[in-house]
C-alpha atoms as a PDB file:
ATOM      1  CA  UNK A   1     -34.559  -7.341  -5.404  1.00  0.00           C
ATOM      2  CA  UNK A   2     -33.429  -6.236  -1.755  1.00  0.00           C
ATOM      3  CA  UNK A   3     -31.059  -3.488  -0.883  1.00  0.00           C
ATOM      4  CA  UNK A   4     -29.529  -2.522   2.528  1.00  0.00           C
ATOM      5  CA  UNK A   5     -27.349   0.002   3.487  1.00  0.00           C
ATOM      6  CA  UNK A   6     -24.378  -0.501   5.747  1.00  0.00           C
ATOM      7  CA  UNK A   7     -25.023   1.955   8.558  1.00  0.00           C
ATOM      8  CA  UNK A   8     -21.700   2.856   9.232  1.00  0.00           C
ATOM      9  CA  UNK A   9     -20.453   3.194   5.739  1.00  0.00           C
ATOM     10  CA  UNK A  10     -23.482   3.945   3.857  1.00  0.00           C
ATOM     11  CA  UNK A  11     -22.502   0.937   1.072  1.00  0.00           C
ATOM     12  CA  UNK A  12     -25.548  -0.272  -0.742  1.00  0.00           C
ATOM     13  CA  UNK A  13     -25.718  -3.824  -1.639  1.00  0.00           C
ATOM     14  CA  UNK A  14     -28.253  -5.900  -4.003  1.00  0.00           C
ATOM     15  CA  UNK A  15     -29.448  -9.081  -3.542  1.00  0.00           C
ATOM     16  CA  UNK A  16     -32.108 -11.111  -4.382  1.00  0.00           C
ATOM     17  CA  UNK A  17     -34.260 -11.691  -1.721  1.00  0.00           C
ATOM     18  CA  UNK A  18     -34.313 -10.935   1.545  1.00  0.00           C
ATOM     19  CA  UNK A  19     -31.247 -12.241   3.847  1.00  0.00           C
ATOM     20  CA  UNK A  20     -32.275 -12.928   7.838  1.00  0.00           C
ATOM     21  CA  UNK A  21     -28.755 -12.561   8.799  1.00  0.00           C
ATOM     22  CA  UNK A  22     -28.546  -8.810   7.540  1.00  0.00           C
ATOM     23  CA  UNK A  23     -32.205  -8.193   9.128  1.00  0.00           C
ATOM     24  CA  UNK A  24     -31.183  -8.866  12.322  1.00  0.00           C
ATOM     25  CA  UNK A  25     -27.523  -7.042  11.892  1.00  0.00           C
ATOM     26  CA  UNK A  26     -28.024  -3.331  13.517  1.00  0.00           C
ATOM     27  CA  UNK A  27     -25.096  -2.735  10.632  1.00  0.00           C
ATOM     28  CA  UNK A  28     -27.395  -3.179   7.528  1.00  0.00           C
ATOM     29  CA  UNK A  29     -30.627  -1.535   7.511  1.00  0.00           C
ATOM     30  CA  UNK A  30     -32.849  -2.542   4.496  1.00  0.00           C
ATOM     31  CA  UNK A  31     -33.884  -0.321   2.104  1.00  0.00           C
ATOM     32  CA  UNK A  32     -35.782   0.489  -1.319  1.00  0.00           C
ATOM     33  CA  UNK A  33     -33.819   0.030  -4.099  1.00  0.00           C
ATOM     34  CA  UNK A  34     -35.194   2.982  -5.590  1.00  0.00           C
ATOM     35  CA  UNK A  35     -34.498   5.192  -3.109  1.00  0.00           C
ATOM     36  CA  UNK A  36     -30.796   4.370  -3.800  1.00  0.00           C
ATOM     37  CA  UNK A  37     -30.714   6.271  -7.047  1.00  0.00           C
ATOM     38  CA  UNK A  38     -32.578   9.468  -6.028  1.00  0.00           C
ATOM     39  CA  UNK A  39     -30.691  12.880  -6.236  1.00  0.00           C
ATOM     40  CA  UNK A  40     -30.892  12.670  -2.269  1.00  0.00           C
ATOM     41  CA  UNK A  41     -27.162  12.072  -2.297  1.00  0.00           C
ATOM     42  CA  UNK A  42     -27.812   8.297  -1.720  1.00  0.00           C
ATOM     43  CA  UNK A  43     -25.069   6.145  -1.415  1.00  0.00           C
ATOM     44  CA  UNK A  44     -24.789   3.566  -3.805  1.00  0.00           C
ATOM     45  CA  UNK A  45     -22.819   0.232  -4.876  1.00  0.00           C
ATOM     46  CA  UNK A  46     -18.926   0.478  -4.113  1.00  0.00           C
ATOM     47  CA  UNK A  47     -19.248   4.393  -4.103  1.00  0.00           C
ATOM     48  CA  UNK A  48     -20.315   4.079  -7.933  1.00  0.00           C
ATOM     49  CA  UNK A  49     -23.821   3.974  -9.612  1.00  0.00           C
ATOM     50  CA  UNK A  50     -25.370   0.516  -8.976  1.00  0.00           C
ATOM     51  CA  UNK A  51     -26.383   0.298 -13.147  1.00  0.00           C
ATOM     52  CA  UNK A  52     -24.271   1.134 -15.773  1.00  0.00           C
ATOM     53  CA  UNK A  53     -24.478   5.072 -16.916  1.00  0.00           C
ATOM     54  CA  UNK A  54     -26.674   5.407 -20.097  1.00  0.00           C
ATOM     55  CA  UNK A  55     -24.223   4.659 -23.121  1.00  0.00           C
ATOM     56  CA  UNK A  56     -23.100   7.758 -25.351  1.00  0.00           C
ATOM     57  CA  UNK A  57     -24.048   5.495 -28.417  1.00  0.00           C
ATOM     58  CA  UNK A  58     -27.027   2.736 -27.400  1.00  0.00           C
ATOM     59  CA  UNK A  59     -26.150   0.435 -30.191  1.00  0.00           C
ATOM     60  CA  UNK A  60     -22.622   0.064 -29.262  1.00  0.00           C
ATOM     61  CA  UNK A  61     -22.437  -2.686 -26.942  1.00  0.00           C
ATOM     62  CA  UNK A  62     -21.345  -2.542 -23.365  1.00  0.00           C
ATOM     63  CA  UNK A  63     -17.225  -2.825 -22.720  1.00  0.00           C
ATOM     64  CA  UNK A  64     -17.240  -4.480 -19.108  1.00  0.00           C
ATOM     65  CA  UNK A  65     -13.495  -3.127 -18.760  1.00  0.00           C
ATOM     66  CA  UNK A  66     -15.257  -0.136 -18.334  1.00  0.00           C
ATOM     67  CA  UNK A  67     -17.425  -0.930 -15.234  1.00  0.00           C
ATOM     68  CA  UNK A  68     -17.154  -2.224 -11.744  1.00  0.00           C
ATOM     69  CA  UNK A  69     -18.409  -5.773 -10.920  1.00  0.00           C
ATOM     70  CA  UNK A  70     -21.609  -4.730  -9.628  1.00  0.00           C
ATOM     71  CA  UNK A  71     -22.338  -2.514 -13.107  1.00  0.00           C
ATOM     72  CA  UNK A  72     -21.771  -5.515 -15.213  1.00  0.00           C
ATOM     73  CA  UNK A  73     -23.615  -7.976 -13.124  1.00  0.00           C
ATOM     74  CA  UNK A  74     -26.670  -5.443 -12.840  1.00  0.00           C
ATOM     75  CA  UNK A  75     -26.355  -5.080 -16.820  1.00  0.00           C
ATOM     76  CA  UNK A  76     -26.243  -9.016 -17.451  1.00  0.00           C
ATOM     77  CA  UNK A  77     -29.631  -9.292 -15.443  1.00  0.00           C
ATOM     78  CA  UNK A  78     -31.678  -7.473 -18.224  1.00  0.00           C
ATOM     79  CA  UNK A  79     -30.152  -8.486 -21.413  1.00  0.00           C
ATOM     80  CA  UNK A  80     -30.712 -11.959 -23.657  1.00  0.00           C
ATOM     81  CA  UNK A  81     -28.492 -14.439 -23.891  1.00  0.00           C
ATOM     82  CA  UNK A  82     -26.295 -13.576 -26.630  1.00  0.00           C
ATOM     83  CA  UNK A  83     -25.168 -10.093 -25.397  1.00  0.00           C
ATOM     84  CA  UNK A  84     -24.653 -12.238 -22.048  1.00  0.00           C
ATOM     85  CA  UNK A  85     -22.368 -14.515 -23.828  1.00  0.00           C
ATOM     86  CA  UNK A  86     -20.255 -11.280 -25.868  1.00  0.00           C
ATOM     87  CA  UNK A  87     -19.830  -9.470 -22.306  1.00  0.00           C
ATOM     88  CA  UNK A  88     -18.600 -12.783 -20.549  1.00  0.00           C
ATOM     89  CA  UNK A  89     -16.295 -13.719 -23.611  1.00  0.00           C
ATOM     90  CA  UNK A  90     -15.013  -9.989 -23.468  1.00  0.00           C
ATOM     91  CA  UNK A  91     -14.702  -9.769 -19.197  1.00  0.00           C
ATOM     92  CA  UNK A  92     -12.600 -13.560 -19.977  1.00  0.00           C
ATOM     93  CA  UNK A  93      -9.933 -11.690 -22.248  1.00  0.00           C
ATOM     94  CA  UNK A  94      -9.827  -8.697 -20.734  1.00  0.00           C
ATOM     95  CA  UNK A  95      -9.706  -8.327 -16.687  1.00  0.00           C
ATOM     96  CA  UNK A  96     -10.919 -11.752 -15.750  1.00  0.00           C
ATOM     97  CA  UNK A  97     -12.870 -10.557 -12.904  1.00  0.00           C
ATOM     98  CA  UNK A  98     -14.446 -13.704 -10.487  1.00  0.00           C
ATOM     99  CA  UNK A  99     -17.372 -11.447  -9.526  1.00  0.00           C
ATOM    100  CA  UNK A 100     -18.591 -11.393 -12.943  1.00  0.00           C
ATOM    101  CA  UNK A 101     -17.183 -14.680 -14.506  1.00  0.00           C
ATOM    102  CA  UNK A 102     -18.863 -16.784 -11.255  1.00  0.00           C
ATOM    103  CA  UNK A 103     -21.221 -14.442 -10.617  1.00  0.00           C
ATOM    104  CA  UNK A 104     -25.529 -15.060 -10.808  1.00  0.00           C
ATOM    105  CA  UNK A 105     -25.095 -14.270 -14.421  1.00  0.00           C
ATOM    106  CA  UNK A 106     -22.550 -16.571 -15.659  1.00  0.00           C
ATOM    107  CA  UNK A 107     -24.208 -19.664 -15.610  1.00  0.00           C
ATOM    108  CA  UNK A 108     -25.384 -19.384 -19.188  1.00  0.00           C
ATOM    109  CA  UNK A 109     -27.878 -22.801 -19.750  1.00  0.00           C
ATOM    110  CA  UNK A 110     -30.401 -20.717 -17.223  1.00  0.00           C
ATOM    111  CA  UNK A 111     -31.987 -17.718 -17.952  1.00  0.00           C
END
């Protein structure tokens, strides 16, 4: 995973891999995605935390109503594929975001 910062804005985005385009832009520097969570008043995702805050209760499941795009998406990424199913089924009947309903996680025959 790759992160850069928009240097006017100080928005942190995530990607996969590294993106030439955004290398060579003197509006993104790149960064260490760990560096984006550290208590040095980082900026993160949308203004928000770039993973989902710890849940109150662990075994209750996630509600995606409840999170921004990049929360959900960033939660998807490290769970199996039946909890991926219940949090696309649930984002479908509740806000219907695109971000997360044709996002990297929606395509549900990959891994």
């Amino acid at each position: 995973m790759v992160a850069y910062r928009n240097t006017r804005t100080g928005r942190v985005v995530y990607l996969a891999g590294p993106l030439p385009s955004m290398d060579r832009s003197r509006r993104w520097e790149r960064i260490a995605p760990e560096t984006t969570t550290a208590s040095g008043g980082e900026a993160s995702v949308g203004g928000g935390d770039a993973f989902p805050p710890p849940l109150s209760d662990p075994d209750a499941p996630l509600d995606p109503a409840e999170h921004t795009v990049a929360q959900v998406n960033a939660y998807l990424a490290g769970v199996d594929l039946a909890e991926r199913e219940r949090v696309l089924q649930a984002e479908a009947e509740g806000r219907g975001r695109r971000g997360i309903l044709s996002g990297p996680w929606s395509d549900l025959s990959g891994a």
